[in-house]
C-alpha atoms as a PDB file:
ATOM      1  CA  UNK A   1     111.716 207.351 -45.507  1.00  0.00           C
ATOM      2  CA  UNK A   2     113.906 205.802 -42.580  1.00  0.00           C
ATOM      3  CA  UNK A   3     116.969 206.264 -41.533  1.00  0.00           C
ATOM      4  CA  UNK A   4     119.929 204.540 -42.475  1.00  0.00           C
ATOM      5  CA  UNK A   5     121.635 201.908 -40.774  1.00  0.00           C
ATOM      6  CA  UNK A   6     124.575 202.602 -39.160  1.00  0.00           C
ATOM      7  CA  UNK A   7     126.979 200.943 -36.645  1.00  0.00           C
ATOM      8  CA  UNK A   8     127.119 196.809 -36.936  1.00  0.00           C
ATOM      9  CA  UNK A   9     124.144 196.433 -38.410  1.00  0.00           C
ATOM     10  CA  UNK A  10     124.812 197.981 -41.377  1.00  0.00           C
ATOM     11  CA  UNK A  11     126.608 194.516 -42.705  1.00  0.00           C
ATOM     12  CA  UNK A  12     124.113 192.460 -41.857  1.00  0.00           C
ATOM     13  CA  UNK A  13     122.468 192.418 -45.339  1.00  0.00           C
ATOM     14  CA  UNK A  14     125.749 191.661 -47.074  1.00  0.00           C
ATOM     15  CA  UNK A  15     126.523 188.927 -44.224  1.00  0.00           C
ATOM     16  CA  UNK A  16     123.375 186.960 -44.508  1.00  0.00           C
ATOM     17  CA  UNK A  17     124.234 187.306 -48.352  1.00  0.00           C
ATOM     18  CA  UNK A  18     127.613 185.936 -47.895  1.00  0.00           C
ATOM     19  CA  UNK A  19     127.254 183.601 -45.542  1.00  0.00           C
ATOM     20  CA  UNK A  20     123.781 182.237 -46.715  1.00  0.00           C
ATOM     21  CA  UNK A  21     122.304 182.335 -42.649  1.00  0.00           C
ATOM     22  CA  UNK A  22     120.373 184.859 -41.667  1.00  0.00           C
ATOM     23  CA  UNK A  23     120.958 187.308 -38.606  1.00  0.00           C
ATOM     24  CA  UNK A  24     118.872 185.537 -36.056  1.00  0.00           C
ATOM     25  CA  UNK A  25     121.234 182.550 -36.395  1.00  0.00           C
ATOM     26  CA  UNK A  26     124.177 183.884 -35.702  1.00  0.00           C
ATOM     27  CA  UNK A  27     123.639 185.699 -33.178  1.00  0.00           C
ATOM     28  CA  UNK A  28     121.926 182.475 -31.802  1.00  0.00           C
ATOM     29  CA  UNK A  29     124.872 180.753 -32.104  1.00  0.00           C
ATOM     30  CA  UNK A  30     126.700 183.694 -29.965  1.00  0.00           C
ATOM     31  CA  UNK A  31     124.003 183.603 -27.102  1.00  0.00           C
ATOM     32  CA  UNK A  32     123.792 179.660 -26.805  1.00  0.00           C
ATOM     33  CA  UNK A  33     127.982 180.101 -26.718  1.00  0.00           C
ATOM     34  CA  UNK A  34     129.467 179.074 -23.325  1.00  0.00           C
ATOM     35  CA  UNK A  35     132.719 181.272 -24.093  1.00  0.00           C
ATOM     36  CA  UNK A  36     132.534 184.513 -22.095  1.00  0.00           C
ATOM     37  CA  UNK A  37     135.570 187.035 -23.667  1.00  0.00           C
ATOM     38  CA  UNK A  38     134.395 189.256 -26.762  1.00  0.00           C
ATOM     39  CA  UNK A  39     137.231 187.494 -28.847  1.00  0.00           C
ATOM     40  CA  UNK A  40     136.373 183.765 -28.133  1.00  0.00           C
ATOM     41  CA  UNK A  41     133.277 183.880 -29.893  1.00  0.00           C
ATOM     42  CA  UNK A  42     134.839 186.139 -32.400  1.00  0.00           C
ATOM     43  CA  UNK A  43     137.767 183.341 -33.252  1.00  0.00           C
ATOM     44  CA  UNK A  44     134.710 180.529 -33.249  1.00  0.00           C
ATOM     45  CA  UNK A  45     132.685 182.600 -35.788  1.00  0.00           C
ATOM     46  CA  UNK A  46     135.825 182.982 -37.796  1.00  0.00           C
ATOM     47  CA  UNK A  47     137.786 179.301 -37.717  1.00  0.00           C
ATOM     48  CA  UNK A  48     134.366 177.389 -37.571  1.00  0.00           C
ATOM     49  CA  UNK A  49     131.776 179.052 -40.013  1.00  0.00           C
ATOM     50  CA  UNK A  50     134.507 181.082 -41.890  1.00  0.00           C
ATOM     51  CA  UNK A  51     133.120 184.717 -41.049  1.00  0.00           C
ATOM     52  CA  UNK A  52     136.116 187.544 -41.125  1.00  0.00           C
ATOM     53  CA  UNK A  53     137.364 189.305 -38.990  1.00  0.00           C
ATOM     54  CA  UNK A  54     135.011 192.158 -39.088  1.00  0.00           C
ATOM     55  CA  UNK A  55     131.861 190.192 -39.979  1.00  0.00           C
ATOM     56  CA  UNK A  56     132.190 188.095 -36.543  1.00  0.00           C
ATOM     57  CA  UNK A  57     133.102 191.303 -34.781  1.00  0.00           C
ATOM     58  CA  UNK A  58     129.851 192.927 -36.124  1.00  0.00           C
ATOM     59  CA  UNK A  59     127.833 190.433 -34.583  1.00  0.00           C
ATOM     60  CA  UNK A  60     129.708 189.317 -31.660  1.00  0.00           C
ATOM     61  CA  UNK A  61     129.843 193.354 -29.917  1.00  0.00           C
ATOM     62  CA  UNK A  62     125.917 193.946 -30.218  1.00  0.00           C
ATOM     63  CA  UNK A  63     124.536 190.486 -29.276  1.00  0.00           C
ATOM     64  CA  UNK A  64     126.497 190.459 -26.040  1.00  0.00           C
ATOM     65  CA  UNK A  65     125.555 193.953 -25.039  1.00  0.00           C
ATOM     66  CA  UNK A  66     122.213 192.491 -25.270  1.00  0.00           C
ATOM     67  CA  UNK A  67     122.631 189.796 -23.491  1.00  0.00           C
ATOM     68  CA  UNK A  68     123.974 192.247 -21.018  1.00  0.00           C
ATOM     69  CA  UNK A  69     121.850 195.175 -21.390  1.00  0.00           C
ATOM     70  CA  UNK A  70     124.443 197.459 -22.020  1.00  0.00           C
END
């Protein structure tokens, strides 16, 4: 049996069910992003697709430590 998921991640299911996209595309839509501070892309998830507060903040903090390989 695995492990659950913690951290972020663990809202992903009930995001993607909510929000009808799956993961991959929103955190394309936070890679392809020109806007550099943590809550820019936060307020575009949020005003512009609708996400809350802590849905765009789940994806937001772990795509751009990715990105930065943090």
């Amino acid at each position: 049996m695995s492990a659950p998921v913690k951290g972020p991640a663990s809202c992903f299911p009930a995001i993607e069910k909510t929000y009808g996209r799956p993961v991959a595309y929103w955190k394309d839509l936070i890679r392809t992003s020109p806007l550099t501070r943590h809550r820019e892309p936060v307020g575009r998830l949020k005003t512009e697709h609708g996400l809350g507060h802590g849905h765009a903040n789940a994806f937001v903090a772990p795509t751009r430590a990715e990105r930065s390989g943090d």
